[in-house]
N, C-alpha and C. Protein backbone atom coordinates (compact mmCIF):
# COMPACT_ATOMS: atom_id res chain seq x y z
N UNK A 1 18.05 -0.17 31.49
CA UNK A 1 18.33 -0.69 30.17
C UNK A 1 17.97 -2.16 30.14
N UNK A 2 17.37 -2.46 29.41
CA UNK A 2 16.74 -3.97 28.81
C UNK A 2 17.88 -4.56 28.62
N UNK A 3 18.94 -6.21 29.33
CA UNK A 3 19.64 -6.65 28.90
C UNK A 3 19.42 -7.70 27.37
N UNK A 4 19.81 -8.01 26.92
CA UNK A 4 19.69 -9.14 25.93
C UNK A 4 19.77 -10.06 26.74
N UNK A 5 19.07 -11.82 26.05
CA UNK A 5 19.21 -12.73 26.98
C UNK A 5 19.49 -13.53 25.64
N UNK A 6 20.53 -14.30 25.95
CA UNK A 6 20.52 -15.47 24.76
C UNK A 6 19.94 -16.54 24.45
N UNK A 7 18.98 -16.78 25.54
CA UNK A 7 18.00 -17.65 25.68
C UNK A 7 16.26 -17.04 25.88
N UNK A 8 15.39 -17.90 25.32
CA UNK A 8 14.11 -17.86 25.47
C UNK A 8 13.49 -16.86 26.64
N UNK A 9 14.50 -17.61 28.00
CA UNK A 9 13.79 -17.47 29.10
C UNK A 9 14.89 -16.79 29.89
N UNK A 10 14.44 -15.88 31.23
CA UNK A 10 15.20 -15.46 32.42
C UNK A 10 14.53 -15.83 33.70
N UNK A 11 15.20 -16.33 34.77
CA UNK A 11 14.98 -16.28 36.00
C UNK A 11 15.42 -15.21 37.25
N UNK A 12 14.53 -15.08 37.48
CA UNK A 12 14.64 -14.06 38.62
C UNK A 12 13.88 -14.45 40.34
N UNK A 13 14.37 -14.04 40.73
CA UNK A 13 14.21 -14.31 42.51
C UNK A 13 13.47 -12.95 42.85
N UNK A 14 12.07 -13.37 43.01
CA UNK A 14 11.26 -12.15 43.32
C UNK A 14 11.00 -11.88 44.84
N UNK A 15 10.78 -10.62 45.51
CA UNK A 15 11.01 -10.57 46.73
C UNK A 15 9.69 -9.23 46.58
N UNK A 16 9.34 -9.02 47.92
CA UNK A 16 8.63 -7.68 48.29
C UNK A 16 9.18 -6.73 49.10
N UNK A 17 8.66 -5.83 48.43
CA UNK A 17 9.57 -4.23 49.17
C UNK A 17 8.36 -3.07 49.31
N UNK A 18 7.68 -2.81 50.34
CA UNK A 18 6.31 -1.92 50.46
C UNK A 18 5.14 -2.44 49.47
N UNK A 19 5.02 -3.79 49.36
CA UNK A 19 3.73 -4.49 48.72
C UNK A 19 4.04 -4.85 47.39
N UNK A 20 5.30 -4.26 47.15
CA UNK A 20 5.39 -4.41 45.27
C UNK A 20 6.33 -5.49 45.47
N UNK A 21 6.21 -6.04 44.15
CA UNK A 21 7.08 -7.16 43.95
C UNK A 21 7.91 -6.74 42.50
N UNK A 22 9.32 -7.03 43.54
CA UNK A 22 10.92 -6.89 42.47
C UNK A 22 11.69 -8.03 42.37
N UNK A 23 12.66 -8.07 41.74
CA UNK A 23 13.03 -8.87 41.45
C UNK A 23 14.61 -8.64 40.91
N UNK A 24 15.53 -9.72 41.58
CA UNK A 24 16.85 -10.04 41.35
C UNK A 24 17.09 -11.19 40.09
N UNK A 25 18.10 -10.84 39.31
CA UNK A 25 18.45 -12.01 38.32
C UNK A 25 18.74 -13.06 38.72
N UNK A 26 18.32 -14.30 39.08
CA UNK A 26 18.62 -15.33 39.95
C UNK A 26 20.64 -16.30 40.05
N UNK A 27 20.92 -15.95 38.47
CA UNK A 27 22.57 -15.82 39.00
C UNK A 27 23.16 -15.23 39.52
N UNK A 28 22.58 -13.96 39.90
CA UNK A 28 23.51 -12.80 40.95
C UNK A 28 23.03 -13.01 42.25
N UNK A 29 22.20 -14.26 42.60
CA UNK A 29 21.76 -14.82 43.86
C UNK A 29 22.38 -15.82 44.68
N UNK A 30 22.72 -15.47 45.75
CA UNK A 30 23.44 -16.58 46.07
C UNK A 30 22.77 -17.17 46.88
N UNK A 31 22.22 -16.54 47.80
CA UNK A 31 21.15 -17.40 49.32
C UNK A 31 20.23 -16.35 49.76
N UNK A 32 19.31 -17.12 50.11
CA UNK A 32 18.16 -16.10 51.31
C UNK A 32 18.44 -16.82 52.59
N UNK A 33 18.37 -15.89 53.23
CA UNK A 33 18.24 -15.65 54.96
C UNK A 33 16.81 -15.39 55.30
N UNK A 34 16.92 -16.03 56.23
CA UNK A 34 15.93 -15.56 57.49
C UNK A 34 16.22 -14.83 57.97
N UNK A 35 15.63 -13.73 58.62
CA UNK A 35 16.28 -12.76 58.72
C UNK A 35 16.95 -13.18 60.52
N UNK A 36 17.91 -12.45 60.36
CA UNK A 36 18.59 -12.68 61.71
C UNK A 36 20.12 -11.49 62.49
N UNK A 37 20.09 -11.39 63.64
CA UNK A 37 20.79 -10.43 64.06
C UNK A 37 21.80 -9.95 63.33
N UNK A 38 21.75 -8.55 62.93
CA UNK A 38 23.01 -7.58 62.67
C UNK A 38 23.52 -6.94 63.42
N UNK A 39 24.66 -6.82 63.20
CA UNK A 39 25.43 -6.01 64.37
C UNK A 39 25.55 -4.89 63.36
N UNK A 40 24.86 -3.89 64.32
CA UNK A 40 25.19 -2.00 63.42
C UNK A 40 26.26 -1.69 63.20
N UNK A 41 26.59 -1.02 62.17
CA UNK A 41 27.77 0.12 61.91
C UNK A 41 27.80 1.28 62.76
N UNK A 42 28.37 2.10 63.38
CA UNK A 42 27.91 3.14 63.42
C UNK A 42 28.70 4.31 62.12
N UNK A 43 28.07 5.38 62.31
CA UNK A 43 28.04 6.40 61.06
C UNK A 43 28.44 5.97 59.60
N UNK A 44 26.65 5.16 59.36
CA UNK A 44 26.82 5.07 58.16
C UNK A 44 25.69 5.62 57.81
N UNK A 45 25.37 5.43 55.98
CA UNK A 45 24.36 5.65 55.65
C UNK A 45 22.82 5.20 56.24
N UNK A 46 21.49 5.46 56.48
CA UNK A 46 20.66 4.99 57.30
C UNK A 46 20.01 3.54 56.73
N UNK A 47 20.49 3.45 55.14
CA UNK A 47 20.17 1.96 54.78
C UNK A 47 21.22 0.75 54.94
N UNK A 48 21.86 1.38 55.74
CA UNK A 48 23.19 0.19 56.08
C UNK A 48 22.50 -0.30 57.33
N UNK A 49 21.90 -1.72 57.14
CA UNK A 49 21.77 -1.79 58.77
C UNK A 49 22.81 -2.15 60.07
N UNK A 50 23.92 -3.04 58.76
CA UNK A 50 24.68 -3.43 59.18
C UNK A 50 25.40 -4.57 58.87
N UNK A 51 26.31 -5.60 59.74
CA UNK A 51 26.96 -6.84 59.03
C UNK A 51 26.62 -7.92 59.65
N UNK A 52 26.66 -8.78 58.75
CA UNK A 52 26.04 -10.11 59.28
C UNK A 52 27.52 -11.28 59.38
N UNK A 53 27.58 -12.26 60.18
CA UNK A 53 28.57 -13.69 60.23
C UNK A 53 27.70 -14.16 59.40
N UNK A 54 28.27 -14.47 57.89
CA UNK A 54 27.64 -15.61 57.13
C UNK A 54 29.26 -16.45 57.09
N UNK A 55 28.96 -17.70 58.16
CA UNK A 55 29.66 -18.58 57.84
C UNK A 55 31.11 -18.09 58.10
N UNK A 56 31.61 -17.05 58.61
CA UNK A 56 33.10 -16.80 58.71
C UNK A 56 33.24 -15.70 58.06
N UNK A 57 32.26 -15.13 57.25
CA UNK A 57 32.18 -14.19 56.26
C UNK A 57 31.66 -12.75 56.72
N UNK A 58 32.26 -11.65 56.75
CA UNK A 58 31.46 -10.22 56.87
C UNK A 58 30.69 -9.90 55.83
N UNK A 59 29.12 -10.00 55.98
CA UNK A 59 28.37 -9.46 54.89
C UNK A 59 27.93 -8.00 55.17
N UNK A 60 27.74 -7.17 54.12
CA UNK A 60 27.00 -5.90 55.02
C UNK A 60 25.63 -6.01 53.98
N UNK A 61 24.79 -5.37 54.95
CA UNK A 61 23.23 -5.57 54.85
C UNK A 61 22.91 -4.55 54.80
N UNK A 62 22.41 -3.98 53.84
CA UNK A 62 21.39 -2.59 53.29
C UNK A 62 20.00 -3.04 53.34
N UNK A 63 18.79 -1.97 53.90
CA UNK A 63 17.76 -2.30 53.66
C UNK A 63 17.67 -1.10 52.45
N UNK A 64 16.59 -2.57 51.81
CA UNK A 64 16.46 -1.41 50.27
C UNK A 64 15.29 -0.93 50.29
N UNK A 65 13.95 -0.85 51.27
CA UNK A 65 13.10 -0.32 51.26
C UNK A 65 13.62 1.26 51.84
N UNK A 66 14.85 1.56 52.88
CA UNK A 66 15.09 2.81 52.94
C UNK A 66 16.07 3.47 51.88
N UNK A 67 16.80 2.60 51.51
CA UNK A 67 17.57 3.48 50.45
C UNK A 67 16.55 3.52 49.06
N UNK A 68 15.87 2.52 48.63
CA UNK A 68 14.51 3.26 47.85
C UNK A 68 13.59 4.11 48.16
N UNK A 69 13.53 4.62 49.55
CA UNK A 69 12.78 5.76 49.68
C UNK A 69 11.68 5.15 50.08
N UNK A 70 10.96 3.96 50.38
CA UNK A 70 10.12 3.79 50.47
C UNK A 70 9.98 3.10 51.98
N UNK A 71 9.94 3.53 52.97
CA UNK A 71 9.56 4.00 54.36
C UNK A 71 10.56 2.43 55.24
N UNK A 72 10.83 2.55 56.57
CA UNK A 72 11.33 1.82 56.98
C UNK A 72 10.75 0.56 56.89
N UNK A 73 11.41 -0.75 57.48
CA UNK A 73 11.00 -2.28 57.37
C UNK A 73 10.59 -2.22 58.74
N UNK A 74 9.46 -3.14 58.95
CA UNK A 74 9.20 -3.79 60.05
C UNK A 74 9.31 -5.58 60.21
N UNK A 75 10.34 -5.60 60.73
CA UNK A 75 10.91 -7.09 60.98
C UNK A 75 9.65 -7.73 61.32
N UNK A 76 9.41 -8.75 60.31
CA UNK A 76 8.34 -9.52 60.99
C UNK A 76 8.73 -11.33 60.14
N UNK A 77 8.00 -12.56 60.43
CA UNK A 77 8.39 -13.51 60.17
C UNK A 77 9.02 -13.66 58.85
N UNK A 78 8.42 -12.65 57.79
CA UNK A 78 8.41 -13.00 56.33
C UNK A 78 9.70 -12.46 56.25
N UNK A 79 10.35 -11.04 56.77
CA UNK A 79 11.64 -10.49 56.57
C UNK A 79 12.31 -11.23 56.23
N UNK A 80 13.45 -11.23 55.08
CA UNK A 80 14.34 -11.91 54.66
C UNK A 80 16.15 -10.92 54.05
N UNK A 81 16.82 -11.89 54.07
CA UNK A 81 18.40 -11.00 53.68
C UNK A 81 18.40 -12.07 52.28
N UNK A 82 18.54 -11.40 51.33
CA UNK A 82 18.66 -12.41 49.98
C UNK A 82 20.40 -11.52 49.41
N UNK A 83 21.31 -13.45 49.95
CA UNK A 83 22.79 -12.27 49.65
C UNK A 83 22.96 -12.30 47.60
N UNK A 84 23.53 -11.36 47.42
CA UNK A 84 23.96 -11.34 46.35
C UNK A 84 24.94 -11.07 45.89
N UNK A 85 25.53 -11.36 44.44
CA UNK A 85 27.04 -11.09 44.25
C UNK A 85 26.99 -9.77 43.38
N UNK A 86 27.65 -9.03 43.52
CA UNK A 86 27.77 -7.70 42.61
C UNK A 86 29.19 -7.36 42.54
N UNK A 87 29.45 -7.24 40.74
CA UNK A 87 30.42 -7.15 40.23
C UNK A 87 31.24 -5.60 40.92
N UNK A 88 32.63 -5.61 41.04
CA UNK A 88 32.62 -4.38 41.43
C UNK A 88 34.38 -4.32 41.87
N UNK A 89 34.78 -3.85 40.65
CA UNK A 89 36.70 -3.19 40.77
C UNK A 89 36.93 -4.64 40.02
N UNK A 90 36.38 -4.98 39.20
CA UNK A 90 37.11 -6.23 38.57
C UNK A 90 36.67 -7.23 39.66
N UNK A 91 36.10 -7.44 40.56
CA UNK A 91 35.88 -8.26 41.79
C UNK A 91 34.34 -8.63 42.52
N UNK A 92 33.98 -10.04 42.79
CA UNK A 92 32.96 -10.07 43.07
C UNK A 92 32.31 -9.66 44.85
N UNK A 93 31.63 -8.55 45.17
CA UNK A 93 31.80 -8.53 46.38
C UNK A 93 30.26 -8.75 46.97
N UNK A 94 30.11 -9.30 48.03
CA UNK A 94 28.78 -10.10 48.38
C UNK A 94 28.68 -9.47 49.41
N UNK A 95 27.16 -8.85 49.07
CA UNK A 95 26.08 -7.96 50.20
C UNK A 95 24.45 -8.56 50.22
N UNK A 96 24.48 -8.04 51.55
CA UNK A 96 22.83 -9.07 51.70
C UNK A 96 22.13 -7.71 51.42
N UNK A 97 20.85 -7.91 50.63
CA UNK A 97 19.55 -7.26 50.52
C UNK A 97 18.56 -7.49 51.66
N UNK A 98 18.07 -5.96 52.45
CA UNK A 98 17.04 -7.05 53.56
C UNK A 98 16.04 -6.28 52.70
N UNK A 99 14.87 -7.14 52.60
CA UNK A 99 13.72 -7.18 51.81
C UNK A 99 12.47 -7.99 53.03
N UNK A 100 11.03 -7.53 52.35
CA UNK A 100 9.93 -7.67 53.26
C UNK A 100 9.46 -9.19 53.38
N UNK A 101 10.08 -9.65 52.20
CA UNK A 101 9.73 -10.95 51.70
C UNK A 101 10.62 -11.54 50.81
N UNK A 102 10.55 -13.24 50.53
CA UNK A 102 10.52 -13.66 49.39
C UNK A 102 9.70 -14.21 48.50
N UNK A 103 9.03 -13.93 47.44
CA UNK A 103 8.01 -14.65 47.15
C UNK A 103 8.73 -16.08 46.16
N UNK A 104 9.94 -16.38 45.19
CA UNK A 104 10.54 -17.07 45.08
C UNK A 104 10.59 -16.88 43.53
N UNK A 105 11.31 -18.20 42.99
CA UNK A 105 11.96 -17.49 41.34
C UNK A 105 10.66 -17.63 40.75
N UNK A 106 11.05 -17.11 39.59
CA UNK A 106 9.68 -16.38 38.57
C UNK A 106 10.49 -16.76 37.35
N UNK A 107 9.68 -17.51 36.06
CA UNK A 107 10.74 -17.48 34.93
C UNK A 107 9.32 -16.28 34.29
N UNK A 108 11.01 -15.84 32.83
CA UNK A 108 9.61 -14.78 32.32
C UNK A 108 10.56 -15.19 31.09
N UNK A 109 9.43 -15.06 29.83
CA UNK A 109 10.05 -15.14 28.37
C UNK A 109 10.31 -13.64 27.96
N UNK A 110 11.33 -13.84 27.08
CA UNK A 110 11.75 -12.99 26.13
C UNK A 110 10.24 -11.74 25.90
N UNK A 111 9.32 -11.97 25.66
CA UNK A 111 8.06 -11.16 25.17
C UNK A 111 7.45 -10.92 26.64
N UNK A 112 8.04 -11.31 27.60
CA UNK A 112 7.03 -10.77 29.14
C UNK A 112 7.90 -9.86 29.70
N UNK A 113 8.94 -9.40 29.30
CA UNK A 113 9.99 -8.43 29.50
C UNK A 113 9.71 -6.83 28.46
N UNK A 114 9.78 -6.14 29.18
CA UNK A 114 9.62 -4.60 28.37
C UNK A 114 10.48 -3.83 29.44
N UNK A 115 11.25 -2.95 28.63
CA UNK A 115 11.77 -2.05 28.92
C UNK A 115 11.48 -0.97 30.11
N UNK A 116 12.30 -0.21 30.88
CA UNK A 116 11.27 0.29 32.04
C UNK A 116 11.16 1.69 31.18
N UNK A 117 10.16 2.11 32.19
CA UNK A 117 9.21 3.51 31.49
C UNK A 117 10.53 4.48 31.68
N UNK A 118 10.84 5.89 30.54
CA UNK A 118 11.49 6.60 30.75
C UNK A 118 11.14 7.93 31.36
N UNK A 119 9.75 7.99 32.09
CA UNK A 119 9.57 8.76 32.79
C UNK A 119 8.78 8.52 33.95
N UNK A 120 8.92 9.67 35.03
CA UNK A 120 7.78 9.42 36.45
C UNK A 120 8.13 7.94 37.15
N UNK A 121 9.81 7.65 36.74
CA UNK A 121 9.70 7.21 37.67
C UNK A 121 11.05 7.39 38.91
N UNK A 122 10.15 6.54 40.11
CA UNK A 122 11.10 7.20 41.40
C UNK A 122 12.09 6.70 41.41
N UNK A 123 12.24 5.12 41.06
CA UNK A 123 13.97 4.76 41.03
C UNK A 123 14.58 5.47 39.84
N UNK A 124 15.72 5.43 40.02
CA UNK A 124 16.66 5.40 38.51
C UNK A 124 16.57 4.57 37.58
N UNK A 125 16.24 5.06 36.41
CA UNK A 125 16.04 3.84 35.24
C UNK A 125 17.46 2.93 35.37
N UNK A 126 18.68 3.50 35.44
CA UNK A 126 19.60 2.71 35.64
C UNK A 126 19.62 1.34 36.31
N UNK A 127 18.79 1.62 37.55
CA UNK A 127 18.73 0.64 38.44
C UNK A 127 17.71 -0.77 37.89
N UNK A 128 17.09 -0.28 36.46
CA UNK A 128 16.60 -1.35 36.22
C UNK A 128 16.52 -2.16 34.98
N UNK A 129 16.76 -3.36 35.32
CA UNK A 129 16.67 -4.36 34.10
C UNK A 129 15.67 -4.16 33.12
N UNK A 130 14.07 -4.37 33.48
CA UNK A 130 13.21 -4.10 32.78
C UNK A 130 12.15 -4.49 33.64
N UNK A 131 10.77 -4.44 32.76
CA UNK A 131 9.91 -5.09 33.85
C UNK A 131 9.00 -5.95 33.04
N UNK A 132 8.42 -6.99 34.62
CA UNK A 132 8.31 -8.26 33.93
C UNK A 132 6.93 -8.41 33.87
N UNK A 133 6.16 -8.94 32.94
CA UNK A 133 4.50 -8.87 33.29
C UNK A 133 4.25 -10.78 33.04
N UNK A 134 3.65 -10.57 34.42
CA UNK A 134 3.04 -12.27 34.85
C UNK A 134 1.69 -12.07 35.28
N UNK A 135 1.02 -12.55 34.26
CA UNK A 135 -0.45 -12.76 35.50
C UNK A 135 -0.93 -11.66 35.46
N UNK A 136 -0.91 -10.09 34.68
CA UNK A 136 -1.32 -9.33 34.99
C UNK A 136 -0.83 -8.17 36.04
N UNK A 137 0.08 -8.93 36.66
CA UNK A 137 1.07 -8.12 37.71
C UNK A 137 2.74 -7.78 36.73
N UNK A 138 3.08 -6.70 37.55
CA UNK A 138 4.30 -6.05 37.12
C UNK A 138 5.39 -6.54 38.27
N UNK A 139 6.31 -7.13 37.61
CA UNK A 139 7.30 -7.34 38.65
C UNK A 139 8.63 -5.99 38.42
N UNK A 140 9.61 -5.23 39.18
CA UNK A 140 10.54 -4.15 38.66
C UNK A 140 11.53 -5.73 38.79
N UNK A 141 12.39 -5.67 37.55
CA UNK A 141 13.30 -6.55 37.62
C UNK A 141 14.70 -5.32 37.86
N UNK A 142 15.32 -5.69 39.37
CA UNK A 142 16.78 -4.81 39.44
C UNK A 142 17.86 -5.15 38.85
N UNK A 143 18.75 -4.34 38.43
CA UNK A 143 20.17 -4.36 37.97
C UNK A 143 20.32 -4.53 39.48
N UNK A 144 21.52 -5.74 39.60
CA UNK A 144 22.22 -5.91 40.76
C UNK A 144 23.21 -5.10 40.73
N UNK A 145 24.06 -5.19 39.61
CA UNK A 145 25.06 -4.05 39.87
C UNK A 145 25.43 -2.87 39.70
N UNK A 146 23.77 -2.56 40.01
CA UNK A 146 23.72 -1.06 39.86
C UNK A 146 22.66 -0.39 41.14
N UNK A 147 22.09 -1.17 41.50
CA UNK A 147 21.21 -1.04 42.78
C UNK A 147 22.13 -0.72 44.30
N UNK A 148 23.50 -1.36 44.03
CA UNK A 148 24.47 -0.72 45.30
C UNK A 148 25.47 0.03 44.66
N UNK A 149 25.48 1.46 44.88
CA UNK A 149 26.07 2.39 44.12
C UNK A 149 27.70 1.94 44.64
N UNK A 150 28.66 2.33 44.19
CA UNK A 150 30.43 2.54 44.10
C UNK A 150 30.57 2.76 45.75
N UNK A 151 29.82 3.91 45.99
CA UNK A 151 29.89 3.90 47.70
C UNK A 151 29.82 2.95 48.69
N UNK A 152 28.57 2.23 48.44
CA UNK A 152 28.17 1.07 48.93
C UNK A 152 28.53 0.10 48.95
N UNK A 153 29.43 -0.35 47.60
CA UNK A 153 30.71 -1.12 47.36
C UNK A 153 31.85 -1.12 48.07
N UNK A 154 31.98 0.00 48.11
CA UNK A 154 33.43 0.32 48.50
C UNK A 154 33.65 0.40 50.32
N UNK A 155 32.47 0.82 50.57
CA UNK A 155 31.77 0.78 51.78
C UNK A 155 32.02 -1.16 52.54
N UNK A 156 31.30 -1.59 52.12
CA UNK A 156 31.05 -2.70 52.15
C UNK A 156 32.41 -3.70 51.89
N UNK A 157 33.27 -3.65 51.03
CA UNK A 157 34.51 -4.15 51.16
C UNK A 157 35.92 -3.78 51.94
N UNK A 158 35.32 -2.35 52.26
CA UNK A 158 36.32 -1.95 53.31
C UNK A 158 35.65 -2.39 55.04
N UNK A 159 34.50 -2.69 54.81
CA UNK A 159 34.35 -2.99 56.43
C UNK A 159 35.06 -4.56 56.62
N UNK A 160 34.78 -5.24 55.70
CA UNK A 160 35.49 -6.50 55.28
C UNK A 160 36.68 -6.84 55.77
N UNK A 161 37.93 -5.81 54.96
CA UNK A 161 38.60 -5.98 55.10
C UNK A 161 39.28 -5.22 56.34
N UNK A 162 38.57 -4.30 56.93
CA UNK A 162 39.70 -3.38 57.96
C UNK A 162 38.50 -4.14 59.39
N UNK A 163 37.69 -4.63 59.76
CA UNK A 163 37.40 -4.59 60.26
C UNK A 163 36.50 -5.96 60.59
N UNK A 164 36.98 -7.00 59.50
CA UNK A 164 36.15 -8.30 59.34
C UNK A 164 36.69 -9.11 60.81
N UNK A 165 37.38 -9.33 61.42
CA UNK A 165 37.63 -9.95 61.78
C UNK A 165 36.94 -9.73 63.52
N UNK A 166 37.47 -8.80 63.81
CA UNK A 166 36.64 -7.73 64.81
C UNK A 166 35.20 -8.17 64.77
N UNK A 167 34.46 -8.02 64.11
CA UNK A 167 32.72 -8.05 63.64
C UNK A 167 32.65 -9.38 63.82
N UNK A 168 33.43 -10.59 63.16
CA UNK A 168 33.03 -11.68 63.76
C UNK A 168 33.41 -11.88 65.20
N UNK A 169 34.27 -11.69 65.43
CA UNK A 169 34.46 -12.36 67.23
C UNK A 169 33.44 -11.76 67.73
N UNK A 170 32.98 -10.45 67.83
CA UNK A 170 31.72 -10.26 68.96
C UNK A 170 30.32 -10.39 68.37
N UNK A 171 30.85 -10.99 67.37
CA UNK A 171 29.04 -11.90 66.51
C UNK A 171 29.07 -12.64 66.49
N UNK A 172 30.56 -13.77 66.84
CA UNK A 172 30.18 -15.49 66.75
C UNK A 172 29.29 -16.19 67.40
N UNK A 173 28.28 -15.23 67.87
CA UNK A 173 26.78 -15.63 68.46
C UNK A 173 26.00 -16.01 67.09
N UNK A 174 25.98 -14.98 66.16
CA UNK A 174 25.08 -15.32 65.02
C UNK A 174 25.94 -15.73 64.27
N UNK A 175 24.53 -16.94 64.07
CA UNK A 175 24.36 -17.69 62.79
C UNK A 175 23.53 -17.54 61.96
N UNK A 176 23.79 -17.73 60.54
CA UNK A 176 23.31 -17.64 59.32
C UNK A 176 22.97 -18.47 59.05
């Protein structure tokens, strides 16, 4: 669904995921990472890679090239964790995105925004804001708070809380 914007313009934090370039609303952004050691979950979903020490903080880290279906990541210099905030139980709860890249913010006007197609395609229209045309290129602009389903939420704030403390002591190796 196409949000309204009350202004001219939107910013978004564009990143790569299997060559394409998407894009986060840049207020639901809080930081990019380099990418750097996670400590695994075990038995979770296969796009959980896992949680990161940001700062004292349990983040959990989904790669979204596997939960989009679109083939595993290969860690290489460009890899990045871009954390974000997503609304969720009345509450803001902060998960890192690992993505192939960042390519960095993008403004787009009101008229470079169109609606996403209502058919053939592989994400969920839900999952998206709209899409953005720059230059001839298509950027997918994501709904943040809809790109980590209730599970993933809920997922993610319960490792937090039953288990945050644990995850940092045998990670106070990594830094963020």
């Amino acid at each position: 669904m196409l949000e309204e914007y009350n202004q001219d313009s939107a910013q978004y934090l564009s990143f790569y995921l299997a060559g394409k370039l998407f894009a986060f609303d840049v207020l639901k952004t809080r930081e990019v990472l380099q990418y750097t050691n996670i400590t695994p979950i075990p038995c979770t979903p296969p796009y959980v890679v896992g949680v990161l020490n940001l700062r004292g903080n349990v983040v959990t880290v989904m790669d979204l090239r596997v939960k989009f279906g679109l083939g595993d990541v290969s860690i290489t210099d460009d890899t990045a964790i871009i954390i974000v905030e997503v609304n969720y139980e009345d509450e803001i709860t902060v998960v890192g995105a690992l993505v192939d890249g960042v390519k960095g913010v993008m403004r787009f006007e009101k008229d470079q925004i169109e609606p996403p197609p209502k058919i053939g395609m592989k994400l969920s229209a839900d999952l998206i804001n709209g899409i953005g045309k720059l230059d001839g290129n298509f950027v997918v602009m994501l709904n943040v708070d809809r790109v980590f389903s209730e599970e993933d939420l809920s997922f993610a704030k319960e490792t937090l809380i039953s288990h945050g403390e644990v995850f940092l002591d045998s990670a106070s190796e990594t830094v963020a």
